[in-house]
N, C-alpha and C. Protein backbone atom coordinates (compact mmCIF):
# COMPACT_ATOMS: atom_id res chain seq x y z
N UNK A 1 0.83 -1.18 0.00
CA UNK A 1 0.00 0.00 0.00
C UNK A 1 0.88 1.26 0.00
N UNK A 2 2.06 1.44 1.02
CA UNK A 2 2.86 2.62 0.73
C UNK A 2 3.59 2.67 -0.40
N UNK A 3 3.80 1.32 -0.75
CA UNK A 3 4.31 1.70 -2.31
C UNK A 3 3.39 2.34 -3.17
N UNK A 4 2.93 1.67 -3.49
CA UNK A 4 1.74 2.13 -4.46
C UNK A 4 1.05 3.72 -4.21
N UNK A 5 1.12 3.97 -2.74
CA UNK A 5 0.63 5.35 -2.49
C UNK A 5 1.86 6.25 -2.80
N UNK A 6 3.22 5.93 -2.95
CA UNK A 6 4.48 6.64 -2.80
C UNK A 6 4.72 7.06 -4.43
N UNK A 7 3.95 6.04 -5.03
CA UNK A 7 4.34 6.31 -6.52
C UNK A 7 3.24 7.12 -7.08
N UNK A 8 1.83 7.58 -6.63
CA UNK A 8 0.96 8.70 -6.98
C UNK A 8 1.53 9.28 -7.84
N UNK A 9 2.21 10.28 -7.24
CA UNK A 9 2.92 11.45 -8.48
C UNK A 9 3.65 10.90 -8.97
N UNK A 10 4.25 10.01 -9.72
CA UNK A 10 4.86 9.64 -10.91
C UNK A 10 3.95 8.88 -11.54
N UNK A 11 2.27 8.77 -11.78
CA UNK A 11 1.38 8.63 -12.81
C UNK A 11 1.80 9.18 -13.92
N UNK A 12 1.98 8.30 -14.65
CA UNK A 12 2.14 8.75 -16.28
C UNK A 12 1.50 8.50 -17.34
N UNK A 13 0.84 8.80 -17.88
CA UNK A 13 0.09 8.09 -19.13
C UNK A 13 0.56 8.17 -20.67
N UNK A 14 1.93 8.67 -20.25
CA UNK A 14 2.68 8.58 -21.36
C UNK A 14 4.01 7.30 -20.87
N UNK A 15 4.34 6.88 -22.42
CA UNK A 15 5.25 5.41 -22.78
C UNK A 15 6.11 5.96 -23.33
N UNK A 16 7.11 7.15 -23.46
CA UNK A 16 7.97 7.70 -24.55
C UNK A 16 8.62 6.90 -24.10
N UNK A 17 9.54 5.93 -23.75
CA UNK A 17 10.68 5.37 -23.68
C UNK A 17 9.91 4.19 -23.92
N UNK A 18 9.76 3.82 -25.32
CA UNK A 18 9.39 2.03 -25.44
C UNK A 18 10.41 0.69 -24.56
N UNK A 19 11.20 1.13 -24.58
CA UNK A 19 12.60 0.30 -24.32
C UNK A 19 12.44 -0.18 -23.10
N UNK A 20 11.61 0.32 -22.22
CA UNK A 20 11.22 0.09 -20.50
C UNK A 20 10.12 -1.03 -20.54
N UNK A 21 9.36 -1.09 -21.61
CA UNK A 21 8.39 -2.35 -21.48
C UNK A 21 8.67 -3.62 -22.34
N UNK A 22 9.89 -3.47 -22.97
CA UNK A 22 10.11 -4.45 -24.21
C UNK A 22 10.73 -5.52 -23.70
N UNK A 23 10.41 -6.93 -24.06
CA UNK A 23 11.51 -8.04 -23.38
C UNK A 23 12.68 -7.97 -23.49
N UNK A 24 13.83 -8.22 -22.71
CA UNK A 24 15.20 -8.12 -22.49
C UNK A 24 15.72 -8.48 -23.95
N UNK A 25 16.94 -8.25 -24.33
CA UNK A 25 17.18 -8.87 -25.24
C UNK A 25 18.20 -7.99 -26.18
N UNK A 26 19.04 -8.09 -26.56
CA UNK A 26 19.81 -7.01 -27.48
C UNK A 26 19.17 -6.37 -28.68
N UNK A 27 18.06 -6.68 -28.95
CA UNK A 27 17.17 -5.52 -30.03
C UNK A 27 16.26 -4.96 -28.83
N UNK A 28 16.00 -5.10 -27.60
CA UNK A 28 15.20 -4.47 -26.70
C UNK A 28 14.81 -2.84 -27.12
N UNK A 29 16.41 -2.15 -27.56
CA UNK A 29 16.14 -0.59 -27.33
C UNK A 29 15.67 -0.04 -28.78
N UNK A 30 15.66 -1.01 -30.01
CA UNK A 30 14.98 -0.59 -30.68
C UNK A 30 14.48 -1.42 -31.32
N UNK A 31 13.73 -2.49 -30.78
CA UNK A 31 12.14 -3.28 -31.50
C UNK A 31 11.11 -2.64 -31.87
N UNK A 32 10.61 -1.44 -31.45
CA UNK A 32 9.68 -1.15 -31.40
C UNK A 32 9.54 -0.64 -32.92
N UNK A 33 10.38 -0.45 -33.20
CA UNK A 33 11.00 0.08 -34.93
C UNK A 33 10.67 -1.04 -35.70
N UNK A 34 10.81 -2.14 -35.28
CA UNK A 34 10.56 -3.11 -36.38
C UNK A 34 9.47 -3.73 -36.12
N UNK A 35 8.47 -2.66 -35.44
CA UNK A 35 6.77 -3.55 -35.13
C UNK A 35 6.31 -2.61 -36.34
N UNK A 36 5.39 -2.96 -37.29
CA UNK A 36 4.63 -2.60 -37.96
C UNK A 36 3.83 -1.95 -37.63
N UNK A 37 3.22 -0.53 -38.40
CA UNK A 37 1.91 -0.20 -37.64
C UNK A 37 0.98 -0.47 -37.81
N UNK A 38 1.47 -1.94 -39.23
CA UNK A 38 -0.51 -2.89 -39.06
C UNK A 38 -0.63 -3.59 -37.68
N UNK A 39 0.83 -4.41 -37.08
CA UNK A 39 0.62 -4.93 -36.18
C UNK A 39 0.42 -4.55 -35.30
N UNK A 40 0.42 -2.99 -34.88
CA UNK A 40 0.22 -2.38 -33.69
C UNK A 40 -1.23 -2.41 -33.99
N UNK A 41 -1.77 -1.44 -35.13
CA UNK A 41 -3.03 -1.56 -35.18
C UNK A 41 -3.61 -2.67 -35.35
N UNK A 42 -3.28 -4.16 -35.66
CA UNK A 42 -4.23 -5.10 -35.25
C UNK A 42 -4.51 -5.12 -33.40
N UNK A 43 -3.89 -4.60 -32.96
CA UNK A 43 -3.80 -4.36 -31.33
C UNK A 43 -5.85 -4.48 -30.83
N UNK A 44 -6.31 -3.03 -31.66
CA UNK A 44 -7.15 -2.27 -31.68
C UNK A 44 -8.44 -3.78 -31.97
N UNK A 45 -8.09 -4.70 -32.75
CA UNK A 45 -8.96 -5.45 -33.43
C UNK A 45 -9.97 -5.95 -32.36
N UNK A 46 -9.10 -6.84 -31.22
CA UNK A 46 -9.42 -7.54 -30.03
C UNK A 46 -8.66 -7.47 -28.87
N UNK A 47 -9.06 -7.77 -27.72
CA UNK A 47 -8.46 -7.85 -26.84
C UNK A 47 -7.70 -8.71 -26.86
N UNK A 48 -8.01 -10.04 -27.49
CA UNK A 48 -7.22 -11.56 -28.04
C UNK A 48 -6.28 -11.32 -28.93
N UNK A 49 -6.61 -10.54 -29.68
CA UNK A 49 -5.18 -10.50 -30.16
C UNK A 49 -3.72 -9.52 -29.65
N UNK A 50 -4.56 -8.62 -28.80
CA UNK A 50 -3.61 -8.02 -28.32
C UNK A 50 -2.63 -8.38 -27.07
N UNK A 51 -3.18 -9.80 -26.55
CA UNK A 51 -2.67 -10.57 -25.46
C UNK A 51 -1.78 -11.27 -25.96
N UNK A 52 -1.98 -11.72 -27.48
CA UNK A 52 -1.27 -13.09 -27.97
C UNK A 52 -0.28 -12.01 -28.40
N UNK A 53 -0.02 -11.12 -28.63
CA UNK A 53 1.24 -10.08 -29.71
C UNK A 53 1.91 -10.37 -28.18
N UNK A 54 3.66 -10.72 -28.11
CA UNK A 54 4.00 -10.80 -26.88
C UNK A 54 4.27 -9.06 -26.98
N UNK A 55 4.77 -8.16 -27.88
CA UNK A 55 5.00 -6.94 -27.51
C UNK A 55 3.65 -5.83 -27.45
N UNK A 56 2.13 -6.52 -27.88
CA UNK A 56 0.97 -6.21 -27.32
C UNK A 56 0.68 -6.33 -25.56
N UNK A 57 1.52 -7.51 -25.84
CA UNK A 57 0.88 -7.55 -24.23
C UNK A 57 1.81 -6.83 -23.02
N UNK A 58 2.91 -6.72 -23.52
CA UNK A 58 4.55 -5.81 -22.64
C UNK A 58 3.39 -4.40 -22.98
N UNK A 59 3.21 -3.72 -23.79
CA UNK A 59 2.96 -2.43 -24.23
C UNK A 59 1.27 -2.33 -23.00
N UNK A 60 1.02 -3.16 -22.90
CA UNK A 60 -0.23 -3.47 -21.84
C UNK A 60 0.11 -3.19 -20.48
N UNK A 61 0.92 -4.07 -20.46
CA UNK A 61 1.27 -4.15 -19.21
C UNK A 61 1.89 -3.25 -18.60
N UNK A 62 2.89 -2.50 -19.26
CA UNK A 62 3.29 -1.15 -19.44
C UNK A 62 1.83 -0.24 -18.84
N UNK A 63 0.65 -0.17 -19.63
CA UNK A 63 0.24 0.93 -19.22
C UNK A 63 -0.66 0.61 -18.16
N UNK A 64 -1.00 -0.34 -17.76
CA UNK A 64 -1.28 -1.09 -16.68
C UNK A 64 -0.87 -0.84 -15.19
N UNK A 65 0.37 -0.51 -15.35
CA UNK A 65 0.75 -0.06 -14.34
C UNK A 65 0.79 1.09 -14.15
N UNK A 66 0.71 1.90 -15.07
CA UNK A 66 0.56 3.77 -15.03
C UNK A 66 -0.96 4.11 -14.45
N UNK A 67 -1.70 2.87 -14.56
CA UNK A 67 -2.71 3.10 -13.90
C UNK A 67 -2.84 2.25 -12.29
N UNK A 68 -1.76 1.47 -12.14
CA UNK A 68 -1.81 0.61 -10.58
C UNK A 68 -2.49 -0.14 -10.88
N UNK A 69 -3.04 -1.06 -11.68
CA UNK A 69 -3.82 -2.09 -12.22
C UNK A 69 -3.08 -3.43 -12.80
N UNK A 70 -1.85 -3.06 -12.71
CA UNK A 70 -1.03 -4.15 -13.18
C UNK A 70 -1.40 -5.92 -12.94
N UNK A 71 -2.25 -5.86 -11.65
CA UNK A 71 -2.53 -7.08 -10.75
C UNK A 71 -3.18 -7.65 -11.30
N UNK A 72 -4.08 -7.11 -12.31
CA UNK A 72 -5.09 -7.86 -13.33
C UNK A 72 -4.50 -8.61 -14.67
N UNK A 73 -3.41 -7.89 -15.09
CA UNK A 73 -2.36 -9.03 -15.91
C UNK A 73 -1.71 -9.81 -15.45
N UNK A 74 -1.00 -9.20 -14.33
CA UNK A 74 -0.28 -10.51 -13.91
C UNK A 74 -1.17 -11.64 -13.42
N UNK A 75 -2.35 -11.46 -12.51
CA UNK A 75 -3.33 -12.66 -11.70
C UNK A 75 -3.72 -13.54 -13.57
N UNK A 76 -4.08 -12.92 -14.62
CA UNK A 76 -4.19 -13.73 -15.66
C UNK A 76 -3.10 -14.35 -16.21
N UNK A 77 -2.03 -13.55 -16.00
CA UNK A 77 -0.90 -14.55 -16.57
C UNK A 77 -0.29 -15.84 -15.81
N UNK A 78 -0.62 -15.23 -14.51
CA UNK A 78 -0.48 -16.32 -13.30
C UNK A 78 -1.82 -17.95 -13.69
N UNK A 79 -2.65 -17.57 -14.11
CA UNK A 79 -3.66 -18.36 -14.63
C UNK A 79 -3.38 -19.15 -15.56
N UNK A 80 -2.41 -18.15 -16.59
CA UNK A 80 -2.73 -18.88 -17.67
C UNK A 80 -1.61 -20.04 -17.37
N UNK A 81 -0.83 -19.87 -16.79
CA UNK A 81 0.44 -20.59 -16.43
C UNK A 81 0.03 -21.53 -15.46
N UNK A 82 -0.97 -21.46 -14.55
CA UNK A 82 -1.37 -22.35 -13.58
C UNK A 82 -2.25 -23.75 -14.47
N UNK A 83 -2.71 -23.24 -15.69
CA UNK A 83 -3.66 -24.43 -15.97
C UNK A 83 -2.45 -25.60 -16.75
N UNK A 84 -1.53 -25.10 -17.27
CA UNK A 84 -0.62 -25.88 -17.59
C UNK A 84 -0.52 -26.58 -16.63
N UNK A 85 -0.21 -26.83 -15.14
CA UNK A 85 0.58 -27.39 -14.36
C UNK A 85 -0.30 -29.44 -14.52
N UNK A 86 0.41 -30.22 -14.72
CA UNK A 86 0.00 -31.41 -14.76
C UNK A 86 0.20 -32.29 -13.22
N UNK A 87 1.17 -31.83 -12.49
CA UNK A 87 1.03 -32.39 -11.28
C UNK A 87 0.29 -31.74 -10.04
N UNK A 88 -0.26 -32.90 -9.41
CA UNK A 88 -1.56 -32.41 -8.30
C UNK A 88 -0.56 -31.73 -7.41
N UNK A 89 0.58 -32.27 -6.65
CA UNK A 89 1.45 -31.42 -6.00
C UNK A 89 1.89 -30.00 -6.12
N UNK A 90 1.73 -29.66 -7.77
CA UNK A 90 2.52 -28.29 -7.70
C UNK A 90 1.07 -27.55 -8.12
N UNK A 91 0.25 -28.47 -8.44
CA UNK A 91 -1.11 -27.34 -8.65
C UNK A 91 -1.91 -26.70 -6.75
N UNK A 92 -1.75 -27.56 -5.99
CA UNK A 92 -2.00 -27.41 -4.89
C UNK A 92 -1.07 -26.02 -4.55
N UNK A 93 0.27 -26.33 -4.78
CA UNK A 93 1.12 -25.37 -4.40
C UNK A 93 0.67 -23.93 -5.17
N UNK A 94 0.69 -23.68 -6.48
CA UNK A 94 0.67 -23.14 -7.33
C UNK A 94 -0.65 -22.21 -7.07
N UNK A 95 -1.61 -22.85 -6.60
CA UNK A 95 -2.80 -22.27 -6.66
C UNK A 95 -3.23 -21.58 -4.98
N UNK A 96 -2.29 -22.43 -4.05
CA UNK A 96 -1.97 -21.56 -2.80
C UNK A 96 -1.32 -20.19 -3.12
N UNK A 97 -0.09 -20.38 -3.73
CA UNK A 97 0.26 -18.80 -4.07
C UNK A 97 -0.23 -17.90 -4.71
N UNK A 98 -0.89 -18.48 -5.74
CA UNK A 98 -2.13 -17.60 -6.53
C UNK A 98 -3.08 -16.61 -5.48
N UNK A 99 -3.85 -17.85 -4.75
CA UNK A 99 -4.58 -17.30 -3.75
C UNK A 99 -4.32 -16.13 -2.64
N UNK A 100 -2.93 -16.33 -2.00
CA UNK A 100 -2.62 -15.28 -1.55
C UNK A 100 -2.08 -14.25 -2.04
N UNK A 101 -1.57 -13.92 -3.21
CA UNK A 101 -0.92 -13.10 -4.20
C UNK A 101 -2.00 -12.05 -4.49
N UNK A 102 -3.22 -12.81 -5.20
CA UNK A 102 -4.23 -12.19 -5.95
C UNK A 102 -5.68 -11.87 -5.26
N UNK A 103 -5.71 -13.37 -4.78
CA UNK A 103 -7.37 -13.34 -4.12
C UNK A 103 -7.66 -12.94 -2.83
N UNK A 104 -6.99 -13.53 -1.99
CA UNK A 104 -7.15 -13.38 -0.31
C UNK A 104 -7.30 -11.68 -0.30
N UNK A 105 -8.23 -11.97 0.60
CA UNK A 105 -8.49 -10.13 0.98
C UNK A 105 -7.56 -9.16 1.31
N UNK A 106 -6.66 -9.54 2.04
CA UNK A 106 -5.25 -9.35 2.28
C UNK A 106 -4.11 -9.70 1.67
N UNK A 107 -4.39 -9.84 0.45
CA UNK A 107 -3.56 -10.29 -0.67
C UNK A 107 -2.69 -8.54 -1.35
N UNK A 108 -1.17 -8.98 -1.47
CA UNK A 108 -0.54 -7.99 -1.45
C UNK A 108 -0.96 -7.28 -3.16
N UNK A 109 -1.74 -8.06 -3.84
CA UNK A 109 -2.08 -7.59 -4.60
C UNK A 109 -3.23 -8.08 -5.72
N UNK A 110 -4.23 -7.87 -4.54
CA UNK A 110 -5.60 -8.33 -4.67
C UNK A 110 -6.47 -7.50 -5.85
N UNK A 111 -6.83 -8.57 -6.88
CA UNK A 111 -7.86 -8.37 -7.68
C UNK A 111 -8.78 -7.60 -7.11
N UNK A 112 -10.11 -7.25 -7.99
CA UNK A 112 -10.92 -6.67 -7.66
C UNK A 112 -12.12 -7.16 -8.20
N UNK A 113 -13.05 -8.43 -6.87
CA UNK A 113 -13.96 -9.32 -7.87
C UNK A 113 -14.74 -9.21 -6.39
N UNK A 114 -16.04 -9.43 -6.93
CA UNK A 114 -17.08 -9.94 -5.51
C UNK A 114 -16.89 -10.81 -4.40
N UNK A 115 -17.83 -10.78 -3.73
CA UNK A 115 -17.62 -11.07 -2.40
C UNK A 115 -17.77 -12.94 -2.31
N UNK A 116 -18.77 -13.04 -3.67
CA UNK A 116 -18.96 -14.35 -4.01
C UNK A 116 -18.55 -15.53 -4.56
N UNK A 117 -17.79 -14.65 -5.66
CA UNK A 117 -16.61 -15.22 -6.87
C UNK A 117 -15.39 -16.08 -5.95
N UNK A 118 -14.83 -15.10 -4.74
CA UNK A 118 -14.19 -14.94 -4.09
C UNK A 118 -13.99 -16.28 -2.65
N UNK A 119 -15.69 -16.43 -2.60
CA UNK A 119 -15.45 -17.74 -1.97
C UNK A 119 -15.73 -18.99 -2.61
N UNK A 120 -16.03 -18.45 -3.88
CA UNK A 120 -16.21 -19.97 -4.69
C UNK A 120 -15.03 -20.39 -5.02
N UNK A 121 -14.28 -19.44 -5.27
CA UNK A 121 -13.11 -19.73 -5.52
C UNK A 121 -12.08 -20.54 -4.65
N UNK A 122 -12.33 -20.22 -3.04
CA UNK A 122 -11.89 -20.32 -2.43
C UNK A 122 -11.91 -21.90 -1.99
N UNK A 123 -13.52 -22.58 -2.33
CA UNK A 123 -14.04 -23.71 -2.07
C UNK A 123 -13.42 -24.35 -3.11
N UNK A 124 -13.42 -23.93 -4.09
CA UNK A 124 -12.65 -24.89 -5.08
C UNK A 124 -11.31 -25.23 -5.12
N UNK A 125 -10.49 -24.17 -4.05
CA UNK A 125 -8.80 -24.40 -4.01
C UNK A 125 -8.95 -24.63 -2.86
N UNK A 126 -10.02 -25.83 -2.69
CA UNK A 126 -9.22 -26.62 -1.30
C UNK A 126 -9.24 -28.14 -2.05
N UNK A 127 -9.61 -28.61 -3.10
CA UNK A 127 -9.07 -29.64 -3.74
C UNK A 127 -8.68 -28.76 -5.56
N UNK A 128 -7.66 -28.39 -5.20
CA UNK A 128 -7.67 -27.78 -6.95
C UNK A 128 -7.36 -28.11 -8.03
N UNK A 129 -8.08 -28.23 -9.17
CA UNK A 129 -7.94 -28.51 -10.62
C UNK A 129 -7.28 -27.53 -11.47
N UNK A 130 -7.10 -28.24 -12.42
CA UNK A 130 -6.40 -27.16 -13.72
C UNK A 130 -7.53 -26.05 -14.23
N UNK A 131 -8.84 -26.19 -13.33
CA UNK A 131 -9.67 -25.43 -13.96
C UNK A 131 -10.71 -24.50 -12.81
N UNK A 132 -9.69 -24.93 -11.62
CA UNK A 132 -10.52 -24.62 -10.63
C UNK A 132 -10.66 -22.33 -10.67
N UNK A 133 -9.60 -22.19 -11.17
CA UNK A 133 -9.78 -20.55 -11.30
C UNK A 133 -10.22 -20.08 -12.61
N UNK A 134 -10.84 -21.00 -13.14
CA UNK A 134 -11.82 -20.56 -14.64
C UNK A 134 -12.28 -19.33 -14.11
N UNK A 135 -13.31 -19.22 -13.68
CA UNK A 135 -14.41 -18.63 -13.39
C UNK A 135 -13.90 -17.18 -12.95
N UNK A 136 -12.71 -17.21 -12.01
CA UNK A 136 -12.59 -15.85 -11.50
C UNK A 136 -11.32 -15.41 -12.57
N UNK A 137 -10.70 -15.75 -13.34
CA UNK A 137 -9.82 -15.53 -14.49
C UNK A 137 -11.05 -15.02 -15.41
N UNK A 138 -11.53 -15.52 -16.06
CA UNK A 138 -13.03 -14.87 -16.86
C UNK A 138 -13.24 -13.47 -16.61
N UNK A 139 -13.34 -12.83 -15.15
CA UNK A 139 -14.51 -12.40 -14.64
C UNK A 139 -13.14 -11.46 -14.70
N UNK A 140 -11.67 -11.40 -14.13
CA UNK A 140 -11.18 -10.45 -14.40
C UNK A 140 -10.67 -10.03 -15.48
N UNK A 141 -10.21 -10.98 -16.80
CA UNK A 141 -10.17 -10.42 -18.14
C UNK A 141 -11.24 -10.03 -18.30
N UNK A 142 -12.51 -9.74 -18.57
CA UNK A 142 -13.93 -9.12 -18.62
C UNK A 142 -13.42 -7.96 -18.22
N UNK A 143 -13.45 -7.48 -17.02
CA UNK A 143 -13.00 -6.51 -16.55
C UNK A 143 -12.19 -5.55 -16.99
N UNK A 144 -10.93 -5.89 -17.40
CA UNK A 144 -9.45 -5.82 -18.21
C UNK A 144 -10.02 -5.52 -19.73
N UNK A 145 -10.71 -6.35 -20.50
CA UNK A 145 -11.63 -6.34 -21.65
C UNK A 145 -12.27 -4.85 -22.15
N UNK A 146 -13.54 -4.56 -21.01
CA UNK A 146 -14.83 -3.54 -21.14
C UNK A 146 -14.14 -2.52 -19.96
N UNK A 147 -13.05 -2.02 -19.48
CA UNK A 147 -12.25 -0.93 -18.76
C UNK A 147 -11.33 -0.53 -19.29
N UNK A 148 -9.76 -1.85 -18.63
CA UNK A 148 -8.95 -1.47 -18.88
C UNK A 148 -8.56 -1.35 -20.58
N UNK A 149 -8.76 -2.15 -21.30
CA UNK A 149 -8.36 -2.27 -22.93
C UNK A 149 -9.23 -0.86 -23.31
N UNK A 150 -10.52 -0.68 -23.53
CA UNK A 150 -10.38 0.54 -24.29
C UNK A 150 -10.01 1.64 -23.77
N UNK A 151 -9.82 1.70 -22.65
CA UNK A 151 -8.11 2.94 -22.23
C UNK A 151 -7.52 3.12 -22.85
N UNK A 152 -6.55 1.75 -22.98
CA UNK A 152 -5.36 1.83 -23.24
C UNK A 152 -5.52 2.39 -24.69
N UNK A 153 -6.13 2.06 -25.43
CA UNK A 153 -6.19 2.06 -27.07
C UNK A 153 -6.60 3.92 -27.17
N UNK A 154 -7.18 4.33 -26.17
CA UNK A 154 -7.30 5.65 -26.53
C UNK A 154 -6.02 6.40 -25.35
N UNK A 155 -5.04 5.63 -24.91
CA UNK A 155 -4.15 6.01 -23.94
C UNK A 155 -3.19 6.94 -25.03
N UNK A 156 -2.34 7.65 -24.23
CA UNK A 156 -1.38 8.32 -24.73
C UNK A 156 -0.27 7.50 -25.43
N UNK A 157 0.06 5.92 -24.57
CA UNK A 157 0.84 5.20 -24.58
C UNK A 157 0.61 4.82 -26.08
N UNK A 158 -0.28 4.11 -26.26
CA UNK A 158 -0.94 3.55 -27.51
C UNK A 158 -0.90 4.36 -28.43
N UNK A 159 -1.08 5.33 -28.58
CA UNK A 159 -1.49 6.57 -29.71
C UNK A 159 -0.11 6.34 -29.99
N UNK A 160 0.79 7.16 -28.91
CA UNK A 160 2.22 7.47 -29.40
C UNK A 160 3.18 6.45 -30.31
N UNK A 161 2.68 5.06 -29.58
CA UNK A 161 3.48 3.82 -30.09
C UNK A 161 3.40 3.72 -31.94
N UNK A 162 1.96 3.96 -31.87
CA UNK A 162 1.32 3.79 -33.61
C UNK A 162 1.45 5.06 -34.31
N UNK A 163 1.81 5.89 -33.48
CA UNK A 163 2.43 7.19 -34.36
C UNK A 163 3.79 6.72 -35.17
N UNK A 164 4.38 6.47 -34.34
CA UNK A 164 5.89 6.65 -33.95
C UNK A 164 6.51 5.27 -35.24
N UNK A 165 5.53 4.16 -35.07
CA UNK A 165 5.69 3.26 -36.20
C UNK A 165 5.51 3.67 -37.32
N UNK A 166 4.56 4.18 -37.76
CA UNK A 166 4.00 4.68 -38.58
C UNK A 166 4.71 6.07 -39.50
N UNK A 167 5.52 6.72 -38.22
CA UNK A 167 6.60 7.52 -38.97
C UNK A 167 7.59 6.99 -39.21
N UNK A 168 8.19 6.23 -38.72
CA UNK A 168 9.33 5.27 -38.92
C UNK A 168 9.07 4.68 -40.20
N UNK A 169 8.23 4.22 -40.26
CA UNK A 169 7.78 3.39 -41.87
C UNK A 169 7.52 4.10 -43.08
N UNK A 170 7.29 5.26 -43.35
CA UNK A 170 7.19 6.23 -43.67
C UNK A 170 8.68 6.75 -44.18
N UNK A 171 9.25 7.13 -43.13
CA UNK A 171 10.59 7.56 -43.32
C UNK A 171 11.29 6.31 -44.07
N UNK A 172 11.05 5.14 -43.49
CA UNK A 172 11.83 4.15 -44.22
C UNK A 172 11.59 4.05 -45.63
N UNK A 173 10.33 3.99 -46.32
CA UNK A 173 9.99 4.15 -47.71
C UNK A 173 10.74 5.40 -48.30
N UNK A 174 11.48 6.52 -47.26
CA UNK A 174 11.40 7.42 -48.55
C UNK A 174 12.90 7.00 -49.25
C-alpha cells in the first residue's frame, strides 16, 4: 500500500521510452522500430489478439501499471500458467500462491472481484484442478476487456506507439 501510495505522483500516461516495457534482449532498445503499424493496429482489433502479440501484451502491461492495475495481468498470466501445471502437488502449491498473491483479501495484490466469486473460488482451491480458477480468471479479463483495454487504445501510450511506427515506416519508404 505505501508503495503504491508513494508512486501517486509519478502517474504517467505517457510510454515515450518504449525500451522500459520491451523483453530483455539485445534488439530491446529498438524493437519497437521493427513492429509494424498494421501490427500495432491489429492491437485495436481484439483484446485476443492483443494478449497473444508478446509486444501487445509488454505495451499493456506497461500501461497497466501507469494506472496501478497491473494485478489484473499478472493474476491472468499467473492463470494462464497455472492451468498448464500437470502435477496435483505443484497445482495445490501453485494455486496456494495464486490465492494469496491475488485473491485473499489481504492479498498484497488483490484483484478486484465480488464477495462471491471470491469464496467460490476459495471452495474450489481446497481440492484444486487445472480449472478450478476458470471462473474468476473470466470475470477479471472481462473486466481488463470492457475498462482497462479501451483505455489503453485511446491512452497516450498507444497513440504514441502507432504514431511513432507509422513515422518510422514512412521515413523508411522514402
Amino acid at each position: 500500500m505505501k508503495t503504491r501510495l508513494g508512486c501517486l505522483s509519478n502517474k504517467s500516461d505517457s510510454c515515450s521510452d518504449f525500451s522500459e516495457f520491451l523483453p530483455p534482449g539485445p534488439e530491446r532498445s529498438a524493437r519497437y522500430l521493427k513492429l509494424s503499424p498494421d501490427e500495432v493496429t491489429k492491437w485495436a482489433d481484439s483484446f485476443d489478439v492483443l494478449l497473444s502479440n508478446k509486444y501487445g501484451l509488454a505495451v499493456f502491461r506497461a500501461f497497466l501499471k501507469t494506472e496501478f492495475s497491473d494485478e489484473n495481468i499478472e493474476f491472468w498470466l499467473a492463470c494462464e500458467d497455472y492451468k498448464k501445471i500437470k502435477s496435483p502437488a505443484k497445482l495445490v502449491s501453485k494455486a496456494n500462491k495464486i490465492y494469496n498473491e491475488f485473491i485473499d483479501v489481504k492479498a498484497p495484490r488483490e484483484v478486484n472481484i465480488d464477495f462471491r466469486t471470491r469464496q467460490d473460488t476459495k471452495q474450489k482451491l481446497l481440492e484444486p484442478t487445472s480449472s478450478s480458477l476458470n471462473e474468476i480468471q473470466a470475470k477479471v479479463y472481462s473486466l481488463m476487456e470492457k475498462d482497462s483495454y479501451p483505455r489503453f487504445l485511446r491512452s497516450k501510450c498507444y497513440q504514441d506507439l502507432l504514431n511513432r511506427t507509422q513515422m518510422y515506416c514512412q521515413r523508411k519508404s522514402v
